[in-house]
Protein backbone atom coordinates (compact mmCIF):
# COMPACT_ATOMS: atom_id res chain seq x y z
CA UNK A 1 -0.50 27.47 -17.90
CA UNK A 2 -0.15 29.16 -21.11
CA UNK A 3 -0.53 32.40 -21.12
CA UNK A 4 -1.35 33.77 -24.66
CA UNK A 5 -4.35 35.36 -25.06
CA UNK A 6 -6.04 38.38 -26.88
CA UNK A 7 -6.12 41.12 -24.98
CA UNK A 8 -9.20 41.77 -22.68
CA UNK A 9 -9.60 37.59 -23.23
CA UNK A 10 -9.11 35.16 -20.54
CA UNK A 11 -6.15 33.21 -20.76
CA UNK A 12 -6.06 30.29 -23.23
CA UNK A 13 -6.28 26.42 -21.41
CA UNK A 14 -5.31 24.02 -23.88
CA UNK A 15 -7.24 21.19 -22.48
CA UNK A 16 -6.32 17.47 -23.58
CA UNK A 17 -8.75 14.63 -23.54
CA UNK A 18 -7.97 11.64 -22.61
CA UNK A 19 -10.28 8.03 -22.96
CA UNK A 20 -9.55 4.88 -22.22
CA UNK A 21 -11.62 1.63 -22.24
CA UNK A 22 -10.19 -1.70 -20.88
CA UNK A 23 -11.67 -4.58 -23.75
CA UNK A 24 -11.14 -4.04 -27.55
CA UNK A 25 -14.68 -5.32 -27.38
CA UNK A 26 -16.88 -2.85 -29.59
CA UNK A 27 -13.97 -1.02 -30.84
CA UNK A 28 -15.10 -1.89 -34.33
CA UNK A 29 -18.04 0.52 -34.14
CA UNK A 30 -18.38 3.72 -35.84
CA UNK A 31 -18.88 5.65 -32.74
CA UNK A 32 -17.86 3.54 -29.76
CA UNK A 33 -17.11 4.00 -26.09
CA UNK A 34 -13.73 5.92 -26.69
CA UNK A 35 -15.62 8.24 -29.28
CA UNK A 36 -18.91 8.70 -26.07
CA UNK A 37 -16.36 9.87 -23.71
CA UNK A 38 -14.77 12.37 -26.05
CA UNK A 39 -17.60 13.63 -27.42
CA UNK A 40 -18.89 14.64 -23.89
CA UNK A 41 -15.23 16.05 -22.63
CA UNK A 42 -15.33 18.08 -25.56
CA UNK A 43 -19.03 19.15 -24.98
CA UNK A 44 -17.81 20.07 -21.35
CA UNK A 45 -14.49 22.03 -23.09
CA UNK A 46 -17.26 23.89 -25.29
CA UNK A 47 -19.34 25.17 -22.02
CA UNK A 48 -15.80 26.93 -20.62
CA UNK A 49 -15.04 28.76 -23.64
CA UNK A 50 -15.82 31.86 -21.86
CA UNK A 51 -12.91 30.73 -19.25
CA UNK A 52 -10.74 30.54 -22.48
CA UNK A 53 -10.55 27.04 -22.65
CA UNK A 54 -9.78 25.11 -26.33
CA UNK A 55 -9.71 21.54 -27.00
CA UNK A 56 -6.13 20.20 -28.41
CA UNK A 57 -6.74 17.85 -31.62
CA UNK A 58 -4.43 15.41 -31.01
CA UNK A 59 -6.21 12.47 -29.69
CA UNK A 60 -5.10 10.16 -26.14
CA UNK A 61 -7.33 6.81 -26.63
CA UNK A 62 -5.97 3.70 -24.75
CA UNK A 63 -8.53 1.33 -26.53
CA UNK A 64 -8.50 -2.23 -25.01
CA UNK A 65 -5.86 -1.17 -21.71
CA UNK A 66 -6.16 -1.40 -18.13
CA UNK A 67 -6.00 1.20 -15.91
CA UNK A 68 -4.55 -0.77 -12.98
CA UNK A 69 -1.13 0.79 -14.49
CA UNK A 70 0.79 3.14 -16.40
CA UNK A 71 2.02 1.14 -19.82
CA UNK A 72 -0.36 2.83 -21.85
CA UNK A 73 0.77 4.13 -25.31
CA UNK A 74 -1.62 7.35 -25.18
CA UNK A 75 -1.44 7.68 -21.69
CA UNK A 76 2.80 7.88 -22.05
CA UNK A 77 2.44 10.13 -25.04
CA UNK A 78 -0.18 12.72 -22.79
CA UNK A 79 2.53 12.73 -20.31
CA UNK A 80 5.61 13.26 -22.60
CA UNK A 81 3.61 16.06 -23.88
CA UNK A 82 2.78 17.42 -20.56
CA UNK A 83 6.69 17.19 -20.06
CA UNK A 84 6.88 19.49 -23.66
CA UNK A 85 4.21 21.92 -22.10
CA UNK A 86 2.28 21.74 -24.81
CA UNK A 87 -1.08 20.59 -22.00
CA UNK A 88 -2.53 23.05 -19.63
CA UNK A 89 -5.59 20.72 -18.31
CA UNK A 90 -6.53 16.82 -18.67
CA UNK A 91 -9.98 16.50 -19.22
CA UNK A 92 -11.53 12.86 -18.79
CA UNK A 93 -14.90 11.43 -18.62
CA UNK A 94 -14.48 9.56 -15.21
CA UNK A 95 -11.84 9.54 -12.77
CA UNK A 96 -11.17 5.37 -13.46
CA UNK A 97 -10.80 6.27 -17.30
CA UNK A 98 -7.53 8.38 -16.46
CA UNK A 99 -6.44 5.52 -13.37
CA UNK A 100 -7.23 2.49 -11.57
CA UNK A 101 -4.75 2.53 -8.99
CA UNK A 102 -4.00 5.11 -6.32
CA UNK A 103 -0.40 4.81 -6.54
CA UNK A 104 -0.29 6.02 -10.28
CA UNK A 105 -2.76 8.14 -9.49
CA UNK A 106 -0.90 10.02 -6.52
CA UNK A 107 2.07 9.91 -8.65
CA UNK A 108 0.27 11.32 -11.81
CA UNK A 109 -0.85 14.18 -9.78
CA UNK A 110 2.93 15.05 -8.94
CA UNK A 111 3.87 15.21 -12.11
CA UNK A 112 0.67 17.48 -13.17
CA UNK A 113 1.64 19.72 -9.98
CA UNK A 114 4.93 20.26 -10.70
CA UNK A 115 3.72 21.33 -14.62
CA UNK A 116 1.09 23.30 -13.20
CA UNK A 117 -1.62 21.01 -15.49
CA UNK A 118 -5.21 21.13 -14.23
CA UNK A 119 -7.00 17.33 -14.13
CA UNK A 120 -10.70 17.77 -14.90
CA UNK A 121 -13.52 14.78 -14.78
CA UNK A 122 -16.32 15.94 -15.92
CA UNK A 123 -18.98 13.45 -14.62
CA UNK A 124 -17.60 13.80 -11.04
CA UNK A 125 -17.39 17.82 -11.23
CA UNK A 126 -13.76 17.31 -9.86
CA UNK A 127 -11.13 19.73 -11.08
CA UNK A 128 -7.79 20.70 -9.60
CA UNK A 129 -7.90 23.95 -11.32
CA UNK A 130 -9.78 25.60 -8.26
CA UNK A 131 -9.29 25.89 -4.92
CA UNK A 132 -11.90 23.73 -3.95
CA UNK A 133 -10.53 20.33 -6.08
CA UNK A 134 -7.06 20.88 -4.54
CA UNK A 135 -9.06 20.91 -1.14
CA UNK A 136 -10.46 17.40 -1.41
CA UNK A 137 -7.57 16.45 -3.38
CA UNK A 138 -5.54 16.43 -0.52
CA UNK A 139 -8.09 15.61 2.10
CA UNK A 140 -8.71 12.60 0.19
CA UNK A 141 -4.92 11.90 -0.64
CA UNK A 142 -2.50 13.62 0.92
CA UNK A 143 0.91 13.71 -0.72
CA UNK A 144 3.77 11.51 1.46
CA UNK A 145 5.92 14.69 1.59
CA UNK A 146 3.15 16.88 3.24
CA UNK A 147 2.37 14.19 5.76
CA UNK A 148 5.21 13.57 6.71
CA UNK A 149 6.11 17.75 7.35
CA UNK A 150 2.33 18.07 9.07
CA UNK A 151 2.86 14.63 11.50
CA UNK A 152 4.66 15.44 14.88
CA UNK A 153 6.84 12.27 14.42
CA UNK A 154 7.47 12.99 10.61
CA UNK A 155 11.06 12.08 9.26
CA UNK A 156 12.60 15.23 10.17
CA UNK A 157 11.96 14.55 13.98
CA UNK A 158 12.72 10.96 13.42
CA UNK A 159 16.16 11.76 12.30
CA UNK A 160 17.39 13.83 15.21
CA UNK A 161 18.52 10.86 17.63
CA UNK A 162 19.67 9.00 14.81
CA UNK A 163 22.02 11.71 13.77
CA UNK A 164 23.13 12.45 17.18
CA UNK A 165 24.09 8.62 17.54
CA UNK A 166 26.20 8.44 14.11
CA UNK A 167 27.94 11.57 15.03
CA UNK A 168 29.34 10.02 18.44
CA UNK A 169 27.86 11.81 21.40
CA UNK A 170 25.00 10.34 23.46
CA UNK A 171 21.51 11.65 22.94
CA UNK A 172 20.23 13.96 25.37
CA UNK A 173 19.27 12.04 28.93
CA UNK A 174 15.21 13.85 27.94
CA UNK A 175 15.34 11.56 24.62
CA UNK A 176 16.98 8.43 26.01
CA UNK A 177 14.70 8.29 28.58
CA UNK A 178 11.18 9.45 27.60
CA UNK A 179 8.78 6.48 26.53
CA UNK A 180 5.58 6.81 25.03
CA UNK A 181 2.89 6.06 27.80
CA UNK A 182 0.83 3.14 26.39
CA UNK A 183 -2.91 3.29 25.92
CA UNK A 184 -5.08 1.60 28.99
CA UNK A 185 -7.75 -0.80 28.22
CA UNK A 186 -10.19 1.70 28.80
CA UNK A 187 -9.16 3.83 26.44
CA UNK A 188 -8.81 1.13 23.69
CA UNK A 189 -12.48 -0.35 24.77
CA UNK A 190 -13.86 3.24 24.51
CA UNK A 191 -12.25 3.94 21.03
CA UNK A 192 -13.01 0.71 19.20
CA UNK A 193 -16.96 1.64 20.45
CA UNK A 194 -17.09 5.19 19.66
CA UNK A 195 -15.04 4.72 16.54
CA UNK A 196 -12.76 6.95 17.20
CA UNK A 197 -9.32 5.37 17.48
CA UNK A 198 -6.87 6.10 14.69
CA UNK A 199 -7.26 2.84 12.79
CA UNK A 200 -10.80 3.60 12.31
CA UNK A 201 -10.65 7.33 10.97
CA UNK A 202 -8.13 5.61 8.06
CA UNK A 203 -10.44 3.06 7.50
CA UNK A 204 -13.35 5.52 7.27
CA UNK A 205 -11.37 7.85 5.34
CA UNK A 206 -10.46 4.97 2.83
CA UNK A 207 -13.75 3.87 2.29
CA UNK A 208 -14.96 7.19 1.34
CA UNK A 209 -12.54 7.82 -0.91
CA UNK A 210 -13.08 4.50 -2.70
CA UNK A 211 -17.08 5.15 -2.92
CA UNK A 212 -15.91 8.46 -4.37
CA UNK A 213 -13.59 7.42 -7.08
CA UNK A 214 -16.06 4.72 -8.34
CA UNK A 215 -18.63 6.85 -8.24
C-alpha cells in the first residue's frame, strides 16, 4: 500500500469504489442504483479517515453488466489500474456487485494479493485488510496452490513415482506395492448418517459459503 503520509498520520489507503448493476433499467435517473452504492462506500471511506483512508475520484460503474464474468469496461480499467498501483483497497457495496462467479472471484483475489490491494464490502463487514477477512477468506476459499501444499497427496507427492518411472528405474517395492485399504460398509453407513464423510463437509462447506456471499 502506499505509503505517503504526514508525519505522526496513518498511512494513506487510496480506496477505489467500484458499482455495478446488471439492467440499464433506471439508469436514466438522477440518482440511481450505481449512484446508492457509491454514496454509501464513500460514507463507509468517510468513517476510516482516522485509519487514513481517501476516496479516489475516478469512478468504476459497470451500468447494465453481469457479474457472472469479467468483460466489464470499469471493472478492466479498476484492474489495469491496480496493475499501475495507483489502488490500495476496493471498496464495494456487496460482495455480488464486485462478482458473480467464484472462479473470477478466486482469481480476482490473486491478483489483489499479489498487489497487496485490500477488498472491502461494506454491507457484509468483510475486508481482507485484517487478519480476520484473510481468515475466512481462505476458510471459505482456499487458493488451489495452498491446497494442494496442505493435502498429504498434493502434486508434489503425486509426482514422485511418476518421476521415478520417466527417469528409468523401478519405484521403490514400498510404493509399488502399498494400496489404499478401502472403506467397509460400516464405515460408509456410519458416515453418510453422522454426516461426516468427506463429501458431506464440501457440501456443507459450499452451502455456507453460498448463503454467505448472497447474503
Amino acid at each position: 500500500m502506499n505509503k505517503t503520509a504526514k508525519p505522526g498520520s496513518a498511512p494513506l489507503v487510496r480506496c477505489a469504489i467500484y458499482t455495478r448493476k446488471s439492467t440499464e433499467e433506471g439508469l436514466e435517473q438522477a440518482f440511481n442504483s450505481l449512484d446508492a452504492q457509491r454514496e454509501a462506500s464513500e460514507a463507509y471511506i468517510a468513517s476510516q479517515k482516522n485509519e487514513g483512508w481517501t476516496c479516489l475520484e475516478t469512478r468504476y460503474d459497470d451500468g447494465g453488466f453481469t457479474g457472472g464474468n469479467m468483460d466489464r469496461p470499469a471493472l478492466q480499467r479498476l484492474l489495469a489500474d491496480i496493475d499501475a498501483g495507483q489502488v490500495d483497497s476496493i471498496v464495494v457495496y456487496k460482495l455480488d456487485r464486485f462478482s458473480r462467479s467464484l472462479l473470477d472471484f478466486a482469481k480476482m483475489m490473486e491478483t489483489l494479493d499479489k498487489h497487496q490491494v485490500a477488498f472491502v464490502s461494506i454491507t457484509q463487514q468483510f475486508s481482507t485488510g485484517t487478519s480476520m477477512g484473510r481468515l475466512v477468506l481462505n476458510v471459505l476459499y482456499p487458493s488451489p496452490s495452498s491446497s494442494a501444499r496442505s493435502s498429504p497427496s498434493g502434486r508434489g507427492t503425486r509426482s514422485r513415482p511418476r518421476a521415478a518411472r520417466a527417469s528409468g528405474p523401478a519405484a521403490p517395492q514400498s510404493w509399488a506395492t502399498t494400496s489404499i485399504p478401502r472403506p467397509t460398509a460400516s464405515w460408509s453407513i456410519r458416515t453418510r448418517r453422522s454426516g461426516c464423510g468427506p463429501s458431506s463437509r464440501f457440501t456443507s462447506n459450499t452451502r455456507r459459503w453460498c448463503r454467505w456471499w448472497r447474503s
